[in-house]
Protein backbone atom coordinates (compact mmCIF):
# COMPACT_ATOMS: atom_id res chain seq x y z
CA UNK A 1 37.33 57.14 -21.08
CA UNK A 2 34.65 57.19 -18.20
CA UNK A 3 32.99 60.90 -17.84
CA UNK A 4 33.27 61.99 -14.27
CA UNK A 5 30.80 62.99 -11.92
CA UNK A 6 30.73 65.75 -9.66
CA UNK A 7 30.01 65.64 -5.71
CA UNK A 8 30.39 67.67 -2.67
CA UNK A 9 31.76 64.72 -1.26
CA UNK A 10 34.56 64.10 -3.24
CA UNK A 11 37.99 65.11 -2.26
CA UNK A 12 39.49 68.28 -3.38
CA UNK A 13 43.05 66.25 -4.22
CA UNK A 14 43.30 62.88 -5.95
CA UNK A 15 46.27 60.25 -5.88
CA UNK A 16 47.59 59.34 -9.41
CA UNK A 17 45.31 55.80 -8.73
CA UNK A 18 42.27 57.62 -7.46
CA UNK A 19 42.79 59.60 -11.25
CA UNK A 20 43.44 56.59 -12.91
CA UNK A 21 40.17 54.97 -11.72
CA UNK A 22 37.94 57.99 -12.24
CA UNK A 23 39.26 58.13 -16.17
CA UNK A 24 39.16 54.75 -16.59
CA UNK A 25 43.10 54.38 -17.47
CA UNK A 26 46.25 53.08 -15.62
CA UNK A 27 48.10 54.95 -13.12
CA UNK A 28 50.99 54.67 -15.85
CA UNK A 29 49.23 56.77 -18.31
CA UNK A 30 48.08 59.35 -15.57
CA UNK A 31 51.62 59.29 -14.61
CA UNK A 32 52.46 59.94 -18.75
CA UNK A 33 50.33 63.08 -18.75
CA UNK A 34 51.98 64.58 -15.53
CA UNK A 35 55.76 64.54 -17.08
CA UNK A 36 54.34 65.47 -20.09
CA UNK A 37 53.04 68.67 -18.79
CA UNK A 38 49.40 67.89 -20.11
CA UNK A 39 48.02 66.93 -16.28
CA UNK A 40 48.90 69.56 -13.17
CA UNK A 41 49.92 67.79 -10.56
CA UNK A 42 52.33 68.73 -7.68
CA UNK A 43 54.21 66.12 -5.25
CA UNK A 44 53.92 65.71 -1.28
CA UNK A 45 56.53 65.96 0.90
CA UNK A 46 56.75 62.78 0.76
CA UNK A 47 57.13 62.25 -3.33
CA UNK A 48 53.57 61.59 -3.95
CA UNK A 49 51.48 63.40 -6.59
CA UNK A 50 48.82 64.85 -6.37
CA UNK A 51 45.74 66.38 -8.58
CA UNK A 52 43.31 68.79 -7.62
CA UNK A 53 40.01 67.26 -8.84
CA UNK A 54 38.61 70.33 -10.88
CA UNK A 55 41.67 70.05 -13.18
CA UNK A 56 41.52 66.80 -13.32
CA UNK A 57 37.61 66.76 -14.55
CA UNK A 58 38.92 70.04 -16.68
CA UNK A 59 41.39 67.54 -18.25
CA UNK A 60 39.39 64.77 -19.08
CA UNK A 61 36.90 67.18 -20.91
CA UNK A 62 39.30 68.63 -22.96
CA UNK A 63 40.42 64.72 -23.60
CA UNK A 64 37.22 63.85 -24.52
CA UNK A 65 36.82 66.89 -27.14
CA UNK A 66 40.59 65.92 -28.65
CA UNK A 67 39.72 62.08 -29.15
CA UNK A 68 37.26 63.13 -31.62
CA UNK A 69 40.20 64.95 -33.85
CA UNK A 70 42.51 62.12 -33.34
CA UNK A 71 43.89 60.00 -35.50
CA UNK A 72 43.34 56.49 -35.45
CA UNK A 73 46.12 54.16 -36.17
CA UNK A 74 45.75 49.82 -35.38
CA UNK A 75 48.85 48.20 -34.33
CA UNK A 76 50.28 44.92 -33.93
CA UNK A 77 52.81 43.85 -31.96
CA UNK A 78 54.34 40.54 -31.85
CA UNK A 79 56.07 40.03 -28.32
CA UNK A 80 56.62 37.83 -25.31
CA UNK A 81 58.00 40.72 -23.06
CA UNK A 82 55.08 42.40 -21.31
CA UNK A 83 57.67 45.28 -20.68
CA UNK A 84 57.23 45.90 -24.74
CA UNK A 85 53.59 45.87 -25.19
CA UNK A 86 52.74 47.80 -21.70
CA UNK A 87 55.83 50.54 -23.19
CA UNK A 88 53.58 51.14 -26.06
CA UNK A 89 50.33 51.12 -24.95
CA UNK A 90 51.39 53.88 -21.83
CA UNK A 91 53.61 55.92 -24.45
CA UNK A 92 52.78 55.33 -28.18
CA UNK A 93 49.22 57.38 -27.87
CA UNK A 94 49.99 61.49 -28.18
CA UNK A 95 47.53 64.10 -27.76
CA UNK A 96 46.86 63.70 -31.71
CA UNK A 97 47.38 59.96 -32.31
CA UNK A 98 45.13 57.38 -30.64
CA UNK A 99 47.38 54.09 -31.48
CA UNK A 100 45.19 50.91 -30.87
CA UNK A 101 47.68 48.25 -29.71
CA UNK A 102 46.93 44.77 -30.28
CA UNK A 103 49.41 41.62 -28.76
CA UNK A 104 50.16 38.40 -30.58
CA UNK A 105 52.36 36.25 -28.65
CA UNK A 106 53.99 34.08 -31.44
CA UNK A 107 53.95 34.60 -35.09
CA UNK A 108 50.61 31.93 -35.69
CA UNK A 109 48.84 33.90 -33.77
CA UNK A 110 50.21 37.23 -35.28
CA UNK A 111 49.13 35.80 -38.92
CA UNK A 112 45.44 34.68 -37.42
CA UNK A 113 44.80 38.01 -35.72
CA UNK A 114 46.07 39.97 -39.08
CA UNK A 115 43.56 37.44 -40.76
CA UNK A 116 40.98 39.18 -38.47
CA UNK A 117 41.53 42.48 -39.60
CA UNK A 118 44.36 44.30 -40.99
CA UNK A 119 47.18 46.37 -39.09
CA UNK A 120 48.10 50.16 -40.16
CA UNK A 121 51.76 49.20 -38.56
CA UNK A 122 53.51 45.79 -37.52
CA UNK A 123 56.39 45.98 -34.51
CA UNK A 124 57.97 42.74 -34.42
CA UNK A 125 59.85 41.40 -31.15
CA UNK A 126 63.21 40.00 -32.66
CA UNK A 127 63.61 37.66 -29.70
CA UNK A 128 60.33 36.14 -29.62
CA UNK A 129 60.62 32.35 -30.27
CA UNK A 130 59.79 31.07 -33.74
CA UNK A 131 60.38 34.90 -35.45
CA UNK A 132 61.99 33.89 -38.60
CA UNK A 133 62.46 35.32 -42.31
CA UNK A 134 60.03 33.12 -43.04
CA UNK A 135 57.61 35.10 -40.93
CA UNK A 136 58.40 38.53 -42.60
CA UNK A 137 58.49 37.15 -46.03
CA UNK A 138 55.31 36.14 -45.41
CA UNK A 139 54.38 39.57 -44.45
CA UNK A 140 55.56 41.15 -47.69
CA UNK A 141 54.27 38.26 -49.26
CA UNK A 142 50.73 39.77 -48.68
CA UNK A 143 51.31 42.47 -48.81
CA UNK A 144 49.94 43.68 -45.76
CA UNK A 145 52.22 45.90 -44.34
CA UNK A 146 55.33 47.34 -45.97
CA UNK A 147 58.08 49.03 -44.78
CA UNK A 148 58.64 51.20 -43.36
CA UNK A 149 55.07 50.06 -42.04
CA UNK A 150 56.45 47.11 -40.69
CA UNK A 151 59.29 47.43 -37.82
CA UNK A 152 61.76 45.49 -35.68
CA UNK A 153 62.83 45.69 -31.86
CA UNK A 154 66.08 44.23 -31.70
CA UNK A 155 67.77 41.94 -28.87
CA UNK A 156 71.42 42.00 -30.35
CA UNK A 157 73.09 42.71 -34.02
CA UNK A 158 74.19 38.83 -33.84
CA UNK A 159 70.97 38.07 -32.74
CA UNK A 160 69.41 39.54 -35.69
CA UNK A 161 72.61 38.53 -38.16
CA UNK A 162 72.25 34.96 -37.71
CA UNK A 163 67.78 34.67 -37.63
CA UNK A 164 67.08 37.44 -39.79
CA UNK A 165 70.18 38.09 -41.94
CA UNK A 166 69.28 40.19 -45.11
CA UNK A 167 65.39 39.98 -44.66
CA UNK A 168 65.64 43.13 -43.03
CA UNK A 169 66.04 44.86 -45.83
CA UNK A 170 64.05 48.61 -45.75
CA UNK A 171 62.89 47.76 -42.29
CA UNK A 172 63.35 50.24 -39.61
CA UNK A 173 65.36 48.37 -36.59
CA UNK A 174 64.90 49.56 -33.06
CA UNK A 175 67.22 49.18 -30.08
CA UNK A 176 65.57 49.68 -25.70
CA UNK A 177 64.75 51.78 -25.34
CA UNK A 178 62.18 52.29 -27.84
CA UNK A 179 62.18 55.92 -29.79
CA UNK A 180 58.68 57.07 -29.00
CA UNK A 181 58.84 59.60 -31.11
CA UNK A 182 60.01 57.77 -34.01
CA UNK A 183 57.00 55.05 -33.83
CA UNK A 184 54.67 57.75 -33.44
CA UNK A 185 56.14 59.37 -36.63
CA UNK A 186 55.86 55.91 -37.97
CA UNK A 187 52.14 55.35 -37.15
CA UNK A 188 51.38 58.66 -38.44
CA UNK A 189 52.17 58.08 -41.46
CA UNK A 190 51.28 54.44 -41.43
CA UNK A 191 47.65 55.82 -41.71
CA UNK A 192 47.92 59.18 -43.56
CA UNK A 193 48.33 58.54 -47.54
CA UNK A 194 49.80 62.33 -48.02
CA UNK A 195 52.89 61.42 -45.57
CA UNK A 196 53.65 58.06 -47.16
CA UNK A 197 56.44 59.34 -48.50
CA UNK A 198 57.82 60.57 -45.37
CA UNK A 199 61.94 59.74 -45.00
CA UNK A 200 61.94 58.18 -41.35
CA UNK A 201 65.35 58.07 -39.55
CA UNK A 202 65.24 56.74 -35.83
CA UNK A 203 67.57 58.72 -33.58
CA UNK A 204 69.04 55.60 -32.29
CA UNK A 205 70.31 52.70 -33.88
């Protein structure tokens, strides 16, 4: 996150991209914060938002002070869909969890990046081309993530009946929308040893 600068030039009100460029994130995530309550912001009359520049450089302090309390969890994702991977990267991160999300857009290149370093959580893309048991066996295989470590984003149930059949066993399986909450549950305890035996239930099946 970029630190800001002060200047008797600079406008008392910001746009959610004039934000996003002074932090150094997307308007998406500035747009996160606002709902979220964690940003004040207020909306023109003609629906745009806007944020006074003190709070915003009053924000980004008090961002800067959390990050060093945060947790820090790596994940993979294995997806074609950009709607997926930009869904986590905006949402995933809370105000206690920094979640470092990493793409692979077919499963070689999810086994060479986890040859690069090793995930604290796997999401898997059930309707990304060449996803098969063999893939996931090969994950357990390893050893390198277990569930409920490792999770799936489903396209259909006969989607996932006829690819993945009983492979799924003790995986967590995600419909769309995808339960924030739940994956940030999940990476929390992905990377804390004193919640691994957390009992995770997704509220939506």
């Amino acid at each position: 996150m970029k630190n800001l600068s002060t200047s008797t030039h600079e406008p008392k009100t910001l746009s959610t991209f004039q934000a996003a460029l002074r932090l150094g994130v997307s308007v998406g995530t500035i747009q996160n914060w606002v709902e979220r309550g964690s940003l004040k912001a207020w909306k023109t009359p003609g629906g745009h938002r806007r944020i006074i520049a003190e709070d915003l450089e009053n924000f980004a302090a008090l961002k800067r002070h959390d990050k060093s309390q945060q947790q820090n969890c790596r994940c993979l994702v294995l997806t074609q869909d950009p709607n997926i991977s930009e869904e986590l990267a905006n949402q995933l991160t809370s105000d206690t969890l920094s979640v470092e999300i990493h793409i692979a857009d077919d499963p070689l290149a999810l086994l060479l990046m986890i040859g690069k370093f090793t995930p604290d959580m796997v999401i898997l893309d059930s309707e990304t081309r060449g996803l098969s048991s063999d893939v996931i066996e090969t994950l357990r295989a390893q050893q390198i993530v277990t569930a409920p470590d490792l999770c799936v984003v489903k396209a259909s149930d006969s989607e996932l009946n006829v690819r993945l059949n009983t492979h799924l066993k003790g995986i967590p399986i995600l419909s769309r929308p995808l339960d924030m909450h739940f994956l940030r549950c999940l990476a929390t305890r992905a990377i804390d040893p004193d919640r691994k035996q957390w009992t995770l239930t997704s509220r939506r099946n």
